[in-house]
Protein backbone atom coordinates (compact mmCIF):
# COMPACT_ATOMS: atom_id res chain seq x y z
CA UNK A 1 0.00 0.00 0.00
CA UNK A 2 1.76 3.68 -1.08
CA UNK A 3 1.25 6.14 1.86
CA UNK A 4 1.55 9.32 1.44
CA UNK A 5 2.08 12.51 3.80
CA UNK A 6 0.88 16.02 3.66
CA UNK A 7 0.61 18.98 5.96
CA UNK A 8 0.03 22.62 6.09
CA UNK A 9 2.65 24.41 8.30
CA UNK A 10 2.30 27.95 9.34
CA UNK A 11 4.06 30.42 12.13
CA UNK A 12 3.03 33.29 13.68
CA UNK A 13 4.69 35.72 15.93
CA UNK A 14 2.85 39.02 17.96
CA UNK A 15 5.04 41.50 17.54
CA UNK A 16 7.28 39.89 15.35
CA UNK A 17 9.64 39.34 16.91
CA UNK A 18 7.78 38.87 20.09
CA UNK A 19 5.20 35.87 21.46
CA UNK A 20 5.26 32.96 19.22
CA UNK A 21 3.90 29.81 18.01
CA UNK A 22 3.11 27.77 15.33
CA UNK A 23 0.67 25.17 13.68
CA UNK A 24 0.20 21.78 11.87
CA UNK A 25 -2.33 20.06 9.83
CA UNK A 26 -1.74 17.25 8.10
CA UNK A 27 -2.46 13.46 7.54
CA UNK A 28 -1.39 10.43 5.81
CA UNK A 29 -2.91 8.59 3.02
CA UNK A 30 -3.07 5.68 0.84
CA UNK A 31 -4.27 5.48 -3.09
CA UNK A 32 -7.44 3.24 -3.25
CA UNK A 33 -9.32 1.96 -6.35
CA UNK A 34 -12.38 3.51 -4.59
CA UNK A 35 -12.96 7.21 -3.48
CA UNK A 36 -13.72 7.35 0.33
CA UNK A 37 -15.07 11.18 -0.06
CA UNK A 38 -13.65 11.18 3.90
CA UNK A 39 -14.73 14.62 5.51
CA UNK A 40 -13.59 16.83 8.26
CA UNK A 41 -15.78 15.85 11.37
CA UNK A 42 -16.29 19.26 11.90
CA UNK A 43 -16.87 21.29 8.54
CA UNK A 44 -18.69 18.40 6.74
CA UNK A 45 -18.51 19.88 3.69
CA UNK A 46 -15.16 19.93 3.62
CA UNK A 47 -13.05 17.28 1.84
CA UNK A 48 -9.81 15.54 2.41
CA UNK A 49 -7.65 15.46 -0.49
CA UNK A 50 -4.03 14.65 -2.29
CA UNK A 51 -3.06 18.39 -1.03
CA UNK A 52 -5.45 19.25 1.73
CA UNK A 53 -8.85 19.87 2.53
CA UNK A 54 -11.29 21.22 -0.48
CA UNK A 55 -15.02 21.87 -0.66
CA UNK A 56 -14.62 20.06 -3.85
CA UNK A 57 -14.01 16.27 -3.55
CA UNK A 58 -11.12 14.80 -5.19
CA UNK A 59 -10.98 13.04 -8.33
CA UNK A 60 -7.83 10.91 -7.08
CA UNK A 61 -9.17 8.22 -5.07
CA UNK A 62 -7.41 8.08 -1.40
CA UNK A 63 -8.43 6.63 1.77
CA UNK A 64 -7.10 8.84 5.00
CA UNK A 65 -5.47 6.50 7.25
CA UNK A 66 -4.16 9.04 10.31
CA UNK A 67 -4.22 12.57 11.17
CA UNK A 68 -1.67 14.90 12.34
CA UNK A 69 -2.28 18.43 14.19
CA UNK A 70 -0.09 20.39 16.54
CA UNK A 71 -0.51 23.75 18.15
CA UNK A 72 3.17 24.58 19.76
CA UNK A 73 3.83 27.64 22.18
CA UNK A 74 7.53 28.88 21.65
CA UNK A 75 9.05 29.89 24.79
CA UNK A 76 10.30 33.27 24.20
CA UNK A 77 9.72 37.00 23.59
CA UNK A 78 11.77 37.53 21.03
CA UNK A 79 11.32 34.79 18.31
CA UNK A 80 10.25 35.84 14.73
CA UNK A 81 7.49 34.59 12.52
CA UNK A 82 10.06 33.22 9.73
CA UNK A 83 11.81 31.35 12.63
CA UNK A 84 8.05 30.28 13.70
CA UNK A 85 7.90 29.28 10.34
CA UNK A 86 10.83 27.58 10.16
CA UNK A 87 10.10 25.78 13.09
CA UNK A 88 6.48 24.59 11.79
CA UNK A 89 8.56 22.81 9.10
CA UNK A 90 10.85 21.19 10.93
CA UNK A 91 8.07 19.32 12.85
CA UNK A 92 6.48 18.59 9.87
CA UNK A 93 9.20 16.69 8.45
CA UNK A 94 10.23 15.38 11.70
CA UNK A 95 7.22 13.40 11.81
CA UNK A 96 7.36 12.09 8.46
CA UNK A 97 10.77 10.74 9.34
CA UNK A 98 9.23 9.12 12.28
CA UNK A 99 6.98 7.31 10.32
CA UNK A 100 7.63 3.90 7.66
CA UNK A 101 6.18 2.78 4.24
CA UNK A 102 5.58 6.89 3.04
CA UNK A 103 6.66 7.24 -1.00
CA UNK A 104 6.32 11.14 -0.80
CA UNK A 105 6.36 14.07 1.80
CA UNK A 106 4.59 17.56 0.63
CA UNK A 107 4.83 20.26 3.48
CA UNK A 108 2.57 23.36 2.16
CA UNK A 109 3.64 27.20 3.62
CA UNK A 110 2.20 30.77 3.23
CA UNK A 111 5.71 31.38 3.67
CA UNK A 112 7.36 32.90 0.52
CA UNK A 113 11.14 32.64 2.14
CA UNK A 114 10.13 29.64 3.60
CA UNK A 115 9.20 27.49 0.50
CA UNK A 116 11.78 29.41 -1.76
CA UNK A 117 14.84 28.77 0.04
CA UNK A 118 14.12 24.84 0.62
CA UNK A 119 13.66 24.93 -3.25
CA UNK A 120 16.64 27.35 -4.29
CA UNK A 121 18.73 27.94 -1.41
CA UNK A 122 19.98 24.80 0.88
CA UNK A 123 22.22 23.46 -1.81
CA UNK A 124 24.37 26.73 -2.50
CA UNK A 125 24.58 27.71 1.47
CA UNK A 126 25.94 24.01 2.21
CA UNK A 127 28.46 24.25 -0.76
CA UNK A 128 29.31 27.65 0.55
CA UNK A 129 29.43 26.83 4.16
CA UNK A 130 26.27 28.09 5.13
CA UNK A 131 27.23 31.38 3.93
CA UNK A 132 25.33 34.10 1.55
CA UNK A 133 27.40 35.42 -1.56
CA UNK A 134 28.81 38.38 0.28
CA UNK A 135 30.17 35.80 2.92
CA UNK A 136 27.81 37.11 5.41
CA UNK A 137 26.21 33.60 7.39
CA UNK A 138 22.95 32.49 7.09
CA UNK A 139 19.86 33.95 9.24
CA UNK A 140 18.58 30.71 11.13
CA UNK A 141 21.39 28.36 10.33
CA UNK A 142 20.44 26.18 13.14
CA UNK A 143 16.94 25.10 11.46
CA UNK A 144 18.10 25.06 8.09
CA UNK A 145 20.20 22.34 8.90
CA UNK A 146 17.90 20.67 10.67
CA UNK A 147 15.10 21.09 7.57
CA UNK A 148 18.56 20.14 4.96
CA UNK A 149 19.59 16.69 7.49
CA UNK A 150 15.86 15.51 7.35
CA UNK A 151 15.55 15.91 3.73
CA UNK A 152 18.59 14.08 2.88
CA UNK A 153 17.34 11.39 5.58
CA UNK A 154 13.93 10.79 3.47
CA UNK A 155 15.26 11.11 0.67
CA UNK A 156 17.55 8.03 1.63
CA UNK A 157 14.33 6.49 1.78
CA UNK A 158 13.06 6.66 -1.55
CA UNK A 159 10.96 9.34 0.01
CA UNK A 160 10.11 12.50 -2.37
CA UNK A 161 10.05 15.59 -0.37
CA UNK A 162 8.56 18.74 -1.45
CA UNK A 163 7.73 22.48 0.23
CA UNK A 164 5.32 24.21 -1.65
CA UNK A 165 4.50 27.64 -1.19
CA UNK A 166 0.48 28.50 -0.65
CA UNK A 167 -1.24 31.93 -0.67
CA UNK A 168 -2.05 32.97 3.10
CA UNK A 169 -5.52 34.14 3.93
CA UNK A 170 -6.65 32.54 0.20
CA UNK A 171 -9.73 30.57 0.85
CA UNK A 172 -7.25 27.35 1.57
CA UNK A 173 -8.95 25.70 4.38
CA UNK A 174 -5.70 23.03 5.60
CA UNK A 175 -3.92 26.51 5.27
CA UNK A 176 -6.42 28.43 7.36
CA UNK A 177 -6.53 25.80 10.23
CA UNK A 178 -2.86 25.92 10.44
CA UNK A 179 -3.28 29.67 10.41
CA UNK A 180 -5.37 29.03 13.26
CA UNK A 181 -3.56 26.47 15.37
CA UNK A 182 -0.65 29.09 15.36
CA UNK A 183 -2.54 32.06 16.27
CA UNK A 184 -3.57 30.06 19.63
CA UNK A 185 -0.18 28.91 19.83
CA UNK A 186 1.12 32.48 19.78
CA UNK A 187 -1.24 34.25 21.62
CA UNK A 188 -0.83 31.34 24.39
CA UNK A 189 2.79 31.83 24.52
CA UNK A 190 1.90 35.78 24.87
CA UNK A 191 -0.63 34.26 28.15
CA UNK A 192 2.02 32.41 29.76
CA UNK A 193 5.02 34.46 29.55
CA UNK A 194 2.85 37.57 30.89
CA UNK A 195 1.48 35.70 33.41
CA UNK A 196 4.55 33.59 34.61
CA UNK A 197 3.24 30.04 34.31
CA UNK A 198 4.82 26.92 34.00
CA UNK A 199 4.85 26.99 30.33
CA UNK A 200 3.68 24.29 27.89
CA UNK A 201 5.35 24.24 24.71
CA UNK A 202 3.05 21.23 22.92
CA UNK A 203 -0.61 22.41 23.21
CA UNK A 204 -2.08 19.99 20.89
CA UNK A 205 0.22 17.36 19.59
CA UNK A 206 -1.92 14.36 18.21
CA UNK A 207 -1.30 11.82 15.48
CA UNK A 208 -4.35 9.58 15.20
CA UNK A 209 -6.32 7.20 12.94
CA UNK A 210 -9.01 9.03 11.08
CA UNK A 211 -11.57 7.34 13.31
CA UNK A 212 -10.13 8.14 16.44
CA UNK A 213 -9.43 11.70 15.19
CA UNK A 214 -13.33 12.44 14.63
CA UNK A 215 -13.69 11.01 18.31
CA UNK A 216 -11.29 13.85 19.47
CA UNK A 217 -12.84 16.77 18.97
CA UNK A 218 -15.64 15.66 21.42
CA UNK A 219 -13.41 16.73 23.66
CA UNK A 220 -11.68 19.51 22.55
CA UNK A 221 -11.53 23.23 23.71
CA UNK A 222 -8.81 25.28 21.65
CA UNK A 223 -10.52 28.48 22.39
CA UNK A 224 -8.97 28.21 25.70
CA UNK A 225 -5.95 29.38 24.41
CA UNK A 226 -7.04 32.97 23.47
């Protein structure tokens, strides 16, 4: 059975830089000879498909097998939104390498810098040790390496990898939840650090059958977080 993995990644910072956090949706699938027309439990007329969710259903026949969210707090008052970005990313593909039998990885971003230098710029900083043209080093090096060790590692696996850019605020629904998830990440990152709680980095951090998914939200309260 070919599994496939896809998630929408976004980061968002108040005050940029300033309270942080970022977002995840995603899920796995397999190609079936049958279309399962699987829905979001909560918007039902909303569609899972090869790239996300879509009012329209898809004409590529998959069957969802799990489902992967996270809402992360970053623990700081400085952090950017391109470094919440980058961050989103590197959880995405994290979990992909976590998992077996996957023939392809697409990570989706509203992030313009985000999507462009995983396509055009990794190769040229490695060859130039992680350095820009004018010798000045790269901004994040940390997570780029991180994002350029995890593609090489699925990639090892037969494992296409991919980071494709999205429009923000567009109408894209898997784009908008992520949008979402990292708004409540930020803003509770922004509660906590004001407030001098314990903090809690992983808000929501769930990777569950499609069944047991639809079972979650019975118990689910995100708007706690703003």
């Amino acid at each position: 059975m070919t599994t496939h993995f896809v998630a929408h990644a976004d980061g968002s910072s108040k005050g940029n830089p300033g309270f942080s956090g970022f977002g995840i949706f995603g899920f796995t699938y397999s190609d079936v000879e049958r279309p399962k027309n699987i829905k979001h439990p909560v918007h039902g007329t909303l569609f899972f498909t090869p790239t996300g969710l879509s009012n329209v259903k898809s004409d590529q026949s998959i069957e969802v097998t799990n489902v992967f969210e996270v809402i992360h707090a970053i623990n700081s008052t400085t952090a950017t939104n391109n470094e919440a970005e980058l961050a989103a990313v590197c959880c995405a593909l994290q979990r992909a390498n976590s998992l077996t039998g996957l023939k392809s990885v697409n990570i989706f971003t509203d992030s313009n810098y985000v999507a462009g230098s995983f396509e055009g710029g990794i190769e040229k900083w490695r060859q130039n040790d992680w350095k820009r043209i004018d010798g000045k080093p790269i901004v994040h090096r940390p997570q780029w390496e991180l994002i350029d060790g995890l593609r090489k590692e699925l990639q090892a696996k037969d494992i296409v990898v991919a980071v494709n850019w999205v429009k923000g605020h567009n109408g894209d629904h898997s784009n908008e939840l992520a949008d979402l998830y990292s708004v409540i990440g930020s803003n509770s990152a922004r509660r906590q650090l004001t407030e001098n709680q314990p903090f809690v980095e992983r808000l929501l951090d769930s990777f569950l059958p499609y069944q047991e998914f639809k079972k979650s939200y019975l118990d689910r309260d995100i708007l706690f977080y703003f």
